[in-house]
Protein backbone atom coordinates (compact mmCIF):
# COMPACT_ATOMS: atom_id res chain seq x y z
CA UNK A 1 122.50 87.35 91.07
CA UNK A 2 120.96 85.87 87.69
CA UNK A 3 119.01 87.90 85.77
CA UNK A 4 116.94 86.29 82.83
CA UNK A 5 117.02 89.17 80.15
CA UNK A 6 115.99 89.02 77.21
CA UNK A 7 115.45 91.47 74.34
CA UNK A 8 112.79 91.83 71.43
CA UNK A 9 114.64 93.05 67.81
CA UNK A 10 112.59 95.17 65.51
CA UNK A 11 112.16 91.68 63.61
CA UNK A 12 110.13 90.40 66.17
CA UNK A 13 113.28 87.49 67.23
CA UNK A 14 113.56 87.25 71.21
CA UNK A 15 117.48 87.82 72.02
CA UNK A 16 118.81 86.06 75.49
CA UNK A 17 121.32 89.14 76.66
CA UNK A 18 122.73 87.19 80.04
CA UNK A 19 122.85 89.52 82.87
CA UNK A 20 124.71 88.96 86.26
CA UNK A 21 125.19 91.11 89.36
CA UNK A 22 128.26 90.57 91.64
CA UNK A 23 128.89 92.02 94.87
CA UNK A 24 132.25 93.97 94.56
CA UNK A 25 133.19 95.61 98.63
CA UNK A 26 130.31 97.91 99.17
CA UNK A 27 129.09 98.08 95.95
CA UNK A 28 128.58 96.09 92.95
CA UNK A 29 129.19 94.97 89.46
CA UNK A 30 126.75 94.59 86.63
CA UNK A 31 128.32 91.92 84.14
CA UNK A 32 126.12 92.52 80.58
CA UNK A 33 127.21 89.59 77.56
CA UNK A 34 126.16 91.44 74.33
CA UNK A 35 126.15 88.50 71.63
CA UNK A 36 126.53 89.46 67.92
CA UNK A 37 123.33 87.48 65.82
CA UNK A 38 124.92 85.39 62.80
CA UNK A 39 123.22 88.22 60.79
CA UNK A 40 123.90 91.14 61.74
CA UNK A 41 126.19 93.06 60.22
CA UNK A 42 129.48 95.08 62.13
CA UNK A 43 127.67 98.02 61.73
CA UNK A 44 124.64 96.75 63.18
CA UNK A 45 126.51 95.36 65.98
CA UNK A 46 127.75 98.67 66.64
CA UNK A 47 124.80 100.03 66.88
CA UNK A 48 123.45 97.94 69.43
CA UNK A 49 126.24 98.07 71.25
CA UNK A 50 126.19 101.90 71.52
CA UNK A 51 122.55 101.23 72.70
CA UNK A 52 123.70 98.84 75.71
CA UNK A 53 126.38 101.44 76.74
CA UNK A 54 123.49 104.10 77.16
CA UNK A 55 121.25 101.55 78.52
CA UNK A 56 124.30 100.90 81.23
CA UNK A 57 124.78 104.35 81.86
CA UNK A 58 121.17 105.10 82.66
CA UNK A 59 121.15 102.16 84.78
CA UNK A 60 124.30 103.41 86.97
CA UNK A 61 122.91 106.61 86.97
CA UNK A 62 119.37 105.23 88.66
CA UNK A 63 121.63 103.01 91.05
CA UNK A 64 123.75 106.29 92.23
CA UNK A 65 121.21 108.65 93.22
């Protein structure tokens, strides 16, 4: 499955974040591509990516209850 995701920055700027689910045996896989903007910085890429790793976890969490 395709997901069209996309993400608004504090600067307003609408980010495509590709999303795909695969079917893995009885369960699945959630495939996230976390690009890295010409101008953001490392740290600021850091950052966000710390904020996709919660955003995963929450998201596994929901799916396991």
């Amino acid at each position: 499955m395709r997901l069209y995701h996309y993400v608004t920055t504090a600067q307003e700027v609408e980010v495509y974040v590709p999303l795909r689910v695969i079917s893995n045996g009885s369960g699945s896989e959630v495939l996230l591509t976390l690009f890295r903007l010409p101008e953001m910085s490392e740290e600021q890429y850091a950052e966000d990516l710390k904020l996709v790793e919660q955003d995963l976890r929450t998201l596994k969490d929901i799916l396991e209850e």
